[in-house]
N, C-alpha and C. Protein backbone atom coordinates (compact mmCIF):
# COMPACT_ATOMS: atom_id res chain seq x y z
N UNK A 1 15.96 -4.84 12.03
CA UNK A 1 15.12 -5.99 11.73
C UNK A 1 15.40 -6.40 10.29
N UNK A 2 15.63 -7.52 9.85
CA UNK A 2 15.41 -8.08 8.30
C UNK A 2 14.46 -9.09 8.16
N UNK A 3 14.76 -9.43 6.83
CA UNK A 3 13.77 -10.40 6.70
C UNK A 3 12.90 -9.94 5.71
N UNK A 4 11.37 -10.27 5.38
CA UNK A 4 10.57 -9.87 4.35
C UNK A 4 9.30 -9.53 4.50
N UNK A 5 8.97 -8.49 4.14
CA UNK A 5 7.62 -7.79 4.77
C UNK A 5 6.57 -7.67 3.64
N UNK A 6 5.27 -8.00 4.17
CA UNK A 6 4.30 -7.71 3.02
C UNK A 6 3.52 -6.29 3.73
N UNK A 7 3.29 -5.54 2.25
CA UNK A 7 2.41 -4.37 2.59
C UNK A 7 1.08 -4.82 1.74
N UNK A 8 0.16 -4.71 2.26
CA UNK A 8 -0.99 -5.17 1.57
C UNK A 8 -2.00 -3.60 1.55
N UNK A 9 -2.42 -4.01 0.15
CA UNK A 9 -3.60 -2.90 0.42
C UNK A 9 -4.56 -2.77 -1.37
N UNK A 10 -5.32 -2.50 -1.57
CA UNK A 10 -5.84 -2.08 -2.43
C UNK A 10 -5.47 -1.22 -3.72
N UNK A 11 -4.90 -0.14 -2.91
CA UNK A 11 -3.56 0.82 -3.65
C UNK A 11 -4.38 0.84 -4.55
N UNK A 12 -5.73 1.95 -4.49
CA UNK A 12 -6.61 2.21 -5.50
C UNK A 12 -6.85 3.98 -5.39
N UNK A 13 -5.99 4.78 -5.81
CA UNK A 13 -4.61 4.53 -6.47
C UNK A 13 -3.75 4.40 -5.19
N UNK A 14 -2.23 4.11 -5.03
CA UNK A 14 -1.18 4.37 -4.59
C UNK A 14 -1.04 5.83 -4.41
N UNK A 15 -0.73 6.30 -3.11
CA UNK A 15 -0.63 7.56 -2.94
C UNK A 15 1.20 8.06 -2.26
N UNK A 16 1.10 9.43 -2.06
CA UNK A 16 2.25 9.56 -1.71
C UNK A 16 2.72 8.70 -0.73
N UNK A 17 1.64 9.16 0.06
CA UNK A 17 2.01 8.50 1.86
C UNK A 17 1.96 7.39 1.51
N UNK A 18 1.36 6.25 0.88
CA UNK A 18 1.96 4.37 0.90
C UNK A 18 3.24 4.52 0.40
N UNK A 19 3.91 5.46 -0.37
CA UNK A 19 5.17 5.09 -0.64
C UNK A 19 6.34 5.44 -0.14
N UNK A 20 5.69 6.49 0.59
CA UNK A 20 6.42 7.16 2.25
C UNK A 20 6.75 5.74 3.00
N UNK A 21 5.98 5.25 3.41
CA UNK A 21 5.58 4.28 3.83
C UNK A 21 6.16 2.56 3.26
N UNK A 22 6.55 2.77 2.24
CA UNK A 22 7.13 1.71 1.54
C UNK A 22 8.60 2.00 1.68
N UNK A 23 8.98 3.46 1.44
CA UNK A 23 10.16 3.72 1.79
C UNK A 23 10.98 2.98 3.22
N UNK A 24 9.94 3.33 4.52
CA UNK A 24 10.84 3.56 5.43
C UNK A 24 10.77 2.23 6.02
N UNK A 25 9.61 1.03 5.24
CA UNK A 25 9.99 -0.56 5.76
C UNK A 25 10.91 -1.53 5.03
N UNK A 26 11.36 -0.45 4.00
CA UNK A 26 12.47 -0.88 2.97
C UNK A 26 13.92 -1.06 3.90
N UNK A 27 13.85 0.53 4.75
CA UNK A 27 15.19 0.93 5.99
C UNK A 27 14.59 -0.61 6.71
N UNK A 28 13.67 -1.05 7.10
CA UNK A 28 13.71 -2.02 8.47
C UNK A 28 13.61 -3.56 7.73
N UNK A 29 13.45 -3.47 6.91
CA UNK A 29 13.21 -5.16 6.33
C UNK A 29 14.12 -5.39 5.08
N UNK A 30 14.62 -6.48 4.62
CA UNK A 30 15.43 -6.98 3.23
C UNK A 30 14.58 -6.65 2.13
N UNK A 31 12.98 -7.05 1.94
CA UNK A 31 12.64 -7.14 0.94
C UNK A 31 10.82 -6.73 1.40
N UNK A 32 10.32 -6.13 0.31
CA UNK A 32 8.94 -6.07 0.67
C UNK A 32 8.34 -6.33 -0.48
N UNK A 33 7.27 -7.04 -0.06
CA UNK A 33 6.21 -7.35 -1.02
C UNK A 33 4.98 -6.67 -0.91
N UNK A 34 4.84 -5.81 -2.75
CA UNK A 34 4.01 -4.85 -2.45
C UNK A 34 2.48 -5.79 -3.07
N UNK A 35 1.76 -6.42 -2.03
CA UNK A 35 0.64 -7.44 -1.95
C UNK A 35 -0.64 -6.58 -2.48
N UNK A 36 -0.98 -6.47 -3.80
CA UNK A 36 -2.06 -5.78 -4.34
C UNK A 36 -3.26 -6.91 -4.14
N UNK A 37 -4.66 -6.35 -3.17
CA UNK A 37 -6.09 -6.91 -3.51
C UNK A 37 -6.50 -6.95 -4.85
N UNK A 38 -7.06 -7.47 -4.71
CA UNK A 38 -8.08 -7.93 -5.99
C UNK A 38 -9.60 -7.34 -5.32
N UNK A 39 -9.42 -7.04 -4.73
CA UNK A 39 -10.78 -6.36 -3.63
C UNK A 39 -11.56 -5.49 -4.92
N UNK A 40 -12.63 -6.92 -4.49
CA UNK A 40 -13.96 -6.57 -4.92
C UNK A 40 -14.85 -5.68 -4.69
N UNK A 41 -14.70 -4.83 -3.94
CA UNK A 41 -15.87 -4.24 -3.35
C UNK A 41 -16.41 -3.08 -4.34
N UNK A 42 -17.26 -2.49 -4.00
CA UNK A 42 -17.71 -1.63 -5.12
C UNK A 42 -17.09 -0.50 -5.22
N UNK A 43 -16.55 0.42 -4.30
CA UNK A 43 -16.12 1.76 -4.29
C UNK A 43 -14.54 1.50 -5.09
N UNK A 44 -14.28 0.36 -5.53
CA UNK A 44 -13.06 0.49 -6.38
C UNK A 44 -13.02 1.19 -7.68
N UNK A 45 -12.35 1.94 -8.08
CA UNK A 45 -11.94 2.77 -8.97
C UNK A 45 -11.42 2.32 -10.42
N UNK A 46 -10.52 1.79 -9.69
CA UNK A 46 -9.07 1.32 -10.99
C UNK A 46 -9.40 -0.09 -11.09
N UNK A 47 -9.13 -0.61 -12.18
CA UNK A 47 -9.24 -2.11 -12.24
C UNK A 47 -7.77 -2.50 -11.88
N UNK A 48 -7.69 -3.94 -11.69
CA UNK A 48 -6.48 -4.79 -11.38
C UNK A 48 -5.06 -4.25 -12.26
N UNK A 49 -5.55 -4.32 -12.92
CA UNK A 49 -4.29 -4.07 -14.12
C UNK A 49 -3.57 -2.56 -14.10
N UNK A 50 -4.73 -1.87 -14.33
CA UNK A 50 -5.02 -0.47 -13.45
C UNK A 50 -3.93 -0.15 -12.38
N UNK A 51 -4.48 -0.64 -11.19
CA UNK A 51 -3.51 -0.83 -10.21
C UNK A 51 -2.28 -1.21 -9.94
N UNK A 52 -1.98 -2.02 -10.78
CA UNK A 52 -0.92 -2.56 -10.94
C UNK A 52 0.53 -1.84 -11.38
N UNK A 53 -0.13 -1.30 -12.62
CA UNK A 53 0.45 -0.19 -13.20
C UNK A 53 0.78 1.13 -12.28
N UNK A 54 -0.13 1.48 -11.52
CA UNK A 54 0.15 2.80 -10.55
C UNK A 54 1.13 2.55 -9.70
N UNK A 55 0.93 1.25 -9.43
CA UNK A 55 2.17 0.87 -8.31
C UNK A 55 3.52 0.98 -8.88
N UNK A 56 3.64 0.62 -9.98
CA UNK A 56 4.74 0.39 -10.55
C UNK A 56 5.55 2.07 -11.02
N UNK A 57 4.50 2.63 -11.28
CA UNK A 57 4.85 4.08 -11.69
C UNK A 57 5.34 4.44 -10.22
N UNK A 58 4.49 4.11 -9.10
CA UNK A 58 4.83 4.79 -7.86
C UNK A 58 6.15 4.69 -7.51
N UNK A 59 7.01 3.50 -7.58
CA UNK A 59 7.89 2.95 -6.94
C UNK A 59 9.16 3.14 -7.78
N UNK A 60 8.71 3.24 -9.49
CA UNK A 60 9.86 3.67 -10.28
C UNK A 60 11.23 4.42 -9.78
N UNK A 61 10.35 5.61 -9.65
CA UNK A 61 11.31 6.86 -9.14
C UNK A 61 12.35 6.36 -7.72
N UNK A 62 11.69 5.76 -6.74
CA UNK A 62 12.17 5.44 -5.52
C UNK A 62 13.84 4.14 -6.03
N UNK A 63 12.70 3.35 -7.04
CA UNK A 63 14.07 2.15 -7.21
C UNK A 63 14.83 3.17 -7.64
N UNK A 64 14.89 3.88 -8.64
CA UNK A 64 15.75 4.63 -9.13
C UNK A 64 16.74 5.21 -8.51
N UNK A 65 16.32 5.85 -7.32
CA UNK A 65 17.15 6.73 -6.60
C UNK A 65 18.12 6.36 -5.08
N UNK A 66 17.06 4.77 -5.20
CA UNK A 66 17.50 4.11 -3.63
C UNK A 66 18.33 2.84 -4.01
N UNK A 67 19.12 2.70 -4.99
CA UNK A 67 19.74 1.18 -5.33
C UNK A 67 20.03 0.90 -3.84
N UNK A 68 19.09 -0.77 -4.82
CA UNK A 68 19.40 -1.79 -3.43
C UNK A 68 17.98 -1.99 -3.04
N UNK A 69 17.41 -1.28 -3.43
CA UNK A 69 15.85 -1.90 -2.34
C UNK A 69 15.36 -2.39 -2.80
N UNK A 70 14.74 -3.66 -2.45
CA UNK A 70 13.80 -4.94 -2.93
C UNK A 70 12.67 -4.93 -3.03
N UNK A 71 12.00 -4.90 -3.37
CA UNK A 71 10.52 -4.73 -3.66
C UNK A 71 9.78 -5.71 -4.57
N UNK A 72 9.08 -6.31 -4.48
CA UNK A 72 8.32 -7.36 -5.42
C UNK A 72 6.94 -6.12 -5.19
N UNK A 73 6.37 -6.59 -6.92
CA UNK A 73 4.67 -6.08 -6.50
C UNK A 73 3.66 -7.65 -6.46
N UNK A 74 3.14 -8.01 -6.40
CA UNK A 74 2.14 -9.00 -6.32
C UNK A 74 0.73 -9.14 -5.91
N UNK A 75 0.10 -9.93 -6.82
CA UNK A 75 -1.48 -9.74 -6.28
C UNK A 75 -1.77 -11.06 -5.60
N UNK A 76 -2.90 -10.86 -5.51
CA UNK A 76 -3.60 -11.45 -4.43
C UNK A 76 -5.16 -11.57 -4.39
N UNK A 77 -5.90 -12.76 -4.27
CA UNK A 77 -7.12 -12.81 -4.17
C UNK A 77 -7.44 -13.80 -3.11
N UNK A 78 -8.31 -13.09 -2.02
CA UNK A 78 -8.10 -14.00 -0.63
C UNK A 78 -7.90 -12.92 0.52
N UNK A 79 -7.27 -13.95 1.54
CA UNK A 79 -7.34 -13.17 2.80
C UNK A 79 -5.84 -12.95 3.15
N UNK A 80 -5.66 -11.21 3.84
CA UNK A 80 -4.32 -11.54 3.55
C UNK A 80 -3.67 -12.75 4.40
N UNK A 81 -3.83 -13.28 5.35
CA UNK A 81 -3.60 -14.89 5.80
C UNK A 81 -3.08 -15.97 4.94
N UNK A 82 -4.40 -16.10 4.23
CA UNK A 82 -3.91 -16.72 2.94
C UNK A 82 -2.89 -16.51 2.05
N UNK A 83 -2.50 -15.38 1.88
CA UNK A 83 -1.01 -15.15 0.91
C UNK A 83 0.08 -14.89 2.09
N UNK A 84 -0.08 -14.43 3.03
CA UNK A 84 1.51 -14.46 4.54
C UNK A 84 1.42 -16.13 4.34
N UNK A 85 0.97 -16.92 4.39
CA UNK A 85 1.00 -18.37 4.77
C UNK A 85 1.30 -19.36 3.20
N UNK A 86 0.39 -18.85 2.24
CA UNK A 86 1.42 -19.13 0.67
C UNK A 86 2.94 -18.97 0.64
N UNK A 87 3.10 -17.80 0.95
CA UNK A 87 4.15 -16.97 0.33
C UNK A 87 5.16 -17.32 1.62
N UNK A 88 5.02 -17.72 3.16
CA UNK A 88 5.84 -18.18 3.78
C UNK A 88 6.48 -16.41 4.64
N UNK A 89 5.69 -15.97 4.30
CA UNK A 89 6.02 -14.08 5.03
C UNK A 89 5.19 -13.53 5.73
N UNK A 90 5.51 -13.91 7.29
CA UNK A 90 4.24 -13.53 8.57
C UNK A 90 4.50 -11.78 8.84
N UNK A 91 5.37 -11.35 8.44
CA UNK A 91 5.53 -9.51 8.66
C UNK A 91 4.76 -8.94 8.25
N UNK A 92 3.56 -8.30 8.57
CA UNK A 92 2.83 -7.25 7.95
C UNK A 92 3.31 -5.79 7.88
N UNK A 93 3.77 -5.10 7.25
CA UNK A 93 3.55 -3.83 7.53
C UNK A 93 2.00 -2.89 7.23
N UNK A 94 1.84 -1.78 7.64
CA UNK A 94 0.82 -0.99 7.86
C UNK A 94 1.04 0.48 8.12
N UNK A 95 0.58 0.91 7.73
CA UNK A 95 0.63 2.52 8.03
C UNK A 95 -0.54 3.35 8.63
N UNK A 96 -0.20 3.88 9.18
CA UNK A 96 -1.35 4.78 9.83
C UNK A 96 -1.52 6.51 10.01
N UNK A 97 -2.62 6.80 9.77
CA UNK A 97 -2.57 8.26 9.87
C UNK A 97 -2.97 9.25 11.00
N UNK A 98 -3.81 8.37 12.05
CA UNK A 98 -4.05 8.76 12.58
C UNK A 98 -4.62 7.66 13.67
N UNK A 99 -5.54 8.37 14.68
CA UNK A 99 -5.81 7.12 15.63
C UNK A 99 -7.00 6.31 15.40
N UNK A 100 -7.73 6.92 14.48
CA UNK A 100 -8.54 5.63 14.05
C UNK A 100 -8.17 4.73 13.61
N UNK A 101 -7.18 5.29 12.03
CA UNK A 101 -6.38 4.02 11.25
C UNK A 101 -5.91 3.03 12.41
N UNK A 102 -5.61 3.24 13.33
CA UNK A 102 -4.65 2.70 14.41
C UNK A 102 -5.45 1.59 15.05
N UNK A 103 -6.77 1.73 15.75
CA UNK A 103 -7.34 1.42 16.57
C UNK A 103 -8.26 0.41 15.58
N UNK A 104 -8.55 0.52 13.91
CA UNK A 104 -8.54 -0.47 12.95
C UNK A 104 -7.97 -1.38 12.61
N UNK A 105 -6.98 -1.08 12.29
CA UNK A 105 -5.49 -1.83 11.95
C UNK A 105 -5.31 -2.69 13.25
N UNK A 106 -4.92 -2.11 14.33
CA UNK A 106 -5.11 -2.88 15.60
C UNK A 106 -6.16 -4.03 15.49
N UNK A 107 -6.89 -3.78 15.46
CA UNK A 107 -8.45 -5.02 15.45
C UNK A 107 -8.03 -5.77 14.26
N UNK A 108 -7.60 -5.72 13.07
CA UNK A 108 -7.43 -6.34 12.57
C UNK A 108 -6.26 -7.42 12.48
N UNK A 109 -4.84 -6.97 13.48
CA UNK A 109 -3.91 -7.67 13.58
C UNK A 109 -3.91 -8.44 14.46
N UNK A 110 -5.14 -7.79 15.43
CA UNK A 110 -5.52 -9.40 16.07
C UNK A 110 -6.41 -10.36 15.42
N UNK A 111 -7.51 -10.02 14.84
CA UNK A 111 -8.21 -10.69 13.73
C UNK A 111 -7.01 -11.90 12.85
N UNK A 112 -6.08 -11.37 12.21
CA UNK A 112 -5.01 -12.17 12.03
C UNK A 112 -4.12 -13.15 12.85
N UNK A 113 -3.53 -12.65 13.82
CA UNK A 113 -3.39 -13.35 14.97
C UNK A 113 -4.02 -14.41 15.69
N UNK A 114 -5.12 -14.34 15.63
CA UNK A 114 -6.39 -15.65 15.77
C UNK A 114 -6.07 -16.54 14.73
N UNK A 115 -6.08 -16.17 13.60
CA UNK A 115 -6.17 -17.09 11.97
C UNK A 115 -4.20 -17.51 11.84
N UNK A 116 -3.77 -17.08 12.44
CA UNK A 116 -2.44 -17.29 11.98
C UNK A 116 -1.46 -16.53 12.86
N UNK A 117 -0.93 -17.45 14.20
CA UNK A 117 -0.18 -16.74 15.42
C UNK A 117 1.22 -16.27 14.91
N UNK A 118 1.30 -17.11 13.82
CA UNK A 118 2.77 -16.10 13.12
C UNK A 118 2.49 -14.87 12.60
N UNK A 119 2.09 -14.39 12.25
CA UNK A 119 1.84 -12.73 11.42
C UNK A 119 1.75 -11.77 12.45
N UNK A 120 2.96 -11.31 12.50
CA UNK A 120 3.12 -9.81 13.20
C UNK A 120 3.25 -8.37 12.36
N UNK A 121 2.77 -7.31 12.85
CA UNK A 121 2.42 -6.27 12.48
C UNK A 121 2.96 -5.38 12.62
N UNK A 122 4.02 -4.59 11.87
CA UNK A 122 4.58 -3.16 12.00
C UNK A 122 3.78 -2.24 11.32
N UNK A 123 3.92 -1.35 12.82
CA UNK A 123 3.14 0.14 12.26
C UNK A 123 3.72 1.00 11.79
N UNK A 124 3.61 1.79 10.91
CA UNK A 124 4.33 3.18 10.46
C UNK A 124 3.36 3.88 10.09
N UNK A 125 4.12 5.31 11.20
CA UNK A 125 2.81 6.47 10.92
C UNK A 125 3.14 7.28 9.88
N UNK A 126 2.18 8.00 9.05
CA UNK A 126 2.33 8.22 8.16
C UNK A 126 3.18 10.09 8.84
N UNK A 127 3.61 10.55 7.86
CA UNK A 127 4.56 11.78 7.79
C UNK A 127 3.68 12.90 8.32
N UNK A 128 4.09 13.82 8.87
CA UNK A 128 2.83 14.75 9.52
C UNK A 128 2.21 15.73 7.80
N UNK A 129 2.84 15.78 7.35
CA UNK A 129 2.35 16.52 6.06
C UNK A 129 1.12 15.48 4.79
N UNK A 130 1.96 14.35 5.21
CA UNK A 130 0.54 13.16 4.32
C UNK A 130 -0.43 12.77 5.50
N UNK A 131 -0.71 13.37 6.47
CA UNK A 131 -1.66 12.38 7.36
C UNK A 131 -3.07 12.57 6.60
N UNK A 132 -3.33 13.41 5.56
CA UNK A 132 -4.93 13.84 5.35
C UNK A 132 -4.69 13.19 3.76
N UNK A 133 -3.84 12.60 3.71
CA UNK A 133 -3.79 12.05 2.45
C UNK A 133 -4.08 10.57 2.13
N UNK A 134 -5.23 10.23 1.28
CA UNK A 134 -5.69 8.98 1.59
C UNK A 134 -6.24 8.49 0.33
N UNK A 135 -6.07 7.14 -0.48
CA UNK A 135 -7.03 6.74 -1.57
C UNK A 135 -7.84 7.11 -1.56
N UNK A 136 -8.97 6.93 -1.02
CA UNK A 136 -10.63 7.14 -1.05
C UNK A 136 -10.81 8.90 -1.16
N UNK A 137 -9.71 9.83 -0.94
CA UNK A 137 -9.97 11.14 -0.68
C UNK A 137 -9.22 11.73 -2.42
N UNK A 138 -8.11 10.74 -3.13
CA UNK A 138 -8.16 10.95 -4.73
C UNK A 138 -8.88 10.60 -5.64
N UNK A 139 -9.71 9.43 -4.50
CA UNK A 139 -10.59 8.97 -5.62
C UNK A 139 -12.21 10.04 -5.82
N UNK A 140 -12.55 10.47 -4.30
CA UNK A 140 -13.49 11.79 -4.45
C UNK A 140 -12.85 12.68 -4.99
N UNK A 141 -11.89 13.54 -5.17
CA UNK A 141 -11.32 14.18 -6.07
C UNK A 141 -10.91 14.10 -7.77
N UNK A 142 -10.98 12.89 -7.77
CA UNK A 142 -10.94 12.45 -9.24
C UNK A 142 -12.46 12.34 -10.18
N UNK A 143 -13.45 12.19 -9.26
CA UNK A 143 -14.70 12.14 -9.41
C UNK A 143 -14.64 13.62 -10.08
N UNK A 144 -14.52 14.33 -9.14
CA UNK A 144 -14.60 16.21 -9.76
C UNK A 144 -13.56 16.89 -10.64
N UNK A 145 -12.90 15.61 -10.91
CA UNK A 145 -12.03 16.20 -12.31
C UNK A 145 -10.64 17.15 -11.62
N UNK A 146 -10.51 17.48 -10.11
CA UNK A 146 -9.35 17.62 -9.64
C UNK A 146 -8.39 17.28 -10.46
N UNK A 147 -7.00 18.21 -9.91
CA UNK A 147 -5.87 18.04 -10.06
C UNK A 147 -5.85 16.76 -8.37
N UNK A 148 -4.49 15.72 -8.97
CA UNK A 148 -4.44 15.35 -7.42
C UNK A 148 -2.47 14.67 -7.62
N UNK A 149 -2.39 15.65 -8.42
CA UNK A 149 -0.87 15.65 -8.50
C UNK A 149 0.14 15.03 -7.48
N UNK A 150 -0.57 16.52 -6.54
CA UNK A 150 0.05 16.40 -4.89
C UNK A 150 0.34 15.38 -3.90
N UNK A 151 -1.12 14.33 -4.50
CA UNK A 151 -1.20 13.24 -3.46
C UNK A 151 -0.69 11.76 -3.94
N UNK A 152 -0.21 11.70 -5.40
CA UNK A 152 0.02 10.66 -5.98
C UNK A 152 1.72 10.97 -6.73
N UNK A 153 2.59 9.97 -7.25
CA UNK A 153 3.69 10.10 -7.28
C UNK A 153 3.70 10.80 -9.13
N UNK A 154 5.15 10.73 -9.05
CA UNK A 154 5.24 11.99 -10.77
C UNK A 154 5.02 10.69 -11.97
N UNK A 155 4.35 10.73 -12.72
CA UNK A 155 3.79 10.13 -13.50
C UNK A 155 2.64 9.27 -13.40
N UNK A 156 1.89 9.02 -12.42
CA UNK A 156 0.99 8.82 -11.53
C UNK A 156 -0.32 9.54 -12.14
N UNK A 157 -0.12 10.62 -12.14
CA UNK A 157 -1.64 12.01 -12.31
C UNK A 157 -1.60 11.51 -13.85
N UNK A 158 -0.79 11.62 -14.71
CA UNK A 158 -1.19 11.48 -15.68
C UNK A 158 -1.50 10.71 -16.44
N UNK A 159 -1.20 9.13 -16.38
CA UNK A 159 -1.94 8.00 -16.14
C UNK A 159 -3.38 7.95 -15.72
N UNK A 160 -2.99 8.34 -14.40
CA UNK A 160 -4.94 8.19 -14.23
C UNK A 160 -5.38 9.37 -14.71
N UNK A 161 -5.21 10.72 -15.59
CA UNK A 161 -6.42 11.57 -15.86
C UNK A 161 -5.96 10.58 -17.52
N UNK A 162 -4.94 9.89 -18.12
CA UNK A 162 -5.03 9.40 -19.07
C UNK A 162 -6.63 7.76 -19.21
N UNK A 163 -6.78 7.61 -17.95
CA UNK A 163 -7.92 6.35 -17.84
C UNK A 163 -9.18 6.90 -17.88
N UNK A 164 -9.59 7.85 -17.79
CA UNK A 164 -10.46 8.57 -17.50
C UNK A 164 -11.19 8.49 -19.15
């Protein structure tokens, strides 16, 4: 498959598995756009800028080692609809860990599909060793002053215990 894929997500922080995950729609698509929220909601952690930065640390190492892979980071405030239909890029990618993520993600790509019959959805499951690995589970860990080394990329941990 080619062409150009958006990964959307919050990436509050970026963890191993999204970049597992960024990796292997890099193998199926020309170019991906890594589509950062602006998501308001309260349980956010990192601010925009914040985020921004993690992503960028995340993906360092990967450009480094994978010449050739395309990657844009970009934000976003809105629905992701609204930026596939700006930006002219109906590919979603998504990852999943399990069968809830699945049966979510699902509801939501039809949710999209209603709003915009171009935007199709690739799934990628996450690696059997990251399936328990999840933002919301570094961000309770970061609360308790954890190490969360493990779950975030190498220069990553120390950034965020540096925000702290």
């Amino acid at each position: 498959m080619k062409g150009v894929a958006i990964f959307p997500g919050a990436f509050d922080p970026m963890t191993v598995g999204h970049v597992s995950v960024i990796e292997r729609a890099c193998a199926i698509f020309d170019k991906v756009i890594i589509a950062i929220s602006h998501s308001r909601s309260k349980g956010i952690m990192f601010n925009l800028g914040d985020r921004v930065e993690i992503v960028h640390r995340s993906i360092d190492g990967m450009k480094r080692r994978k010449h050739g892979v395309n990657i844009d980071v970009m934000t976003f405030d809105g629905t992701l609809v609204e930026f596939a239909c700006k930006n002219g890029v109906f590919n979603v990618i998504r990852g999943v860990r399990c069968a809830e993520d699945f049966s979510r993600e699902y509801n939501m790509y039809n949710i999209n599909r209603l709003l915009e019959e171009r935007i199709n959805t690739v799934f990628i499951p996450a690696k059997a060793g990251e399936a328990c690995i999840s933002s919301s589970a570094v961000r309770e860990l970061l609360r308790y002053r954890c190490d969360v080394s493990a779950m975030v990329m190498e220069g990553v941990a120390e950034f965020i215990r540096n925000s702290f």
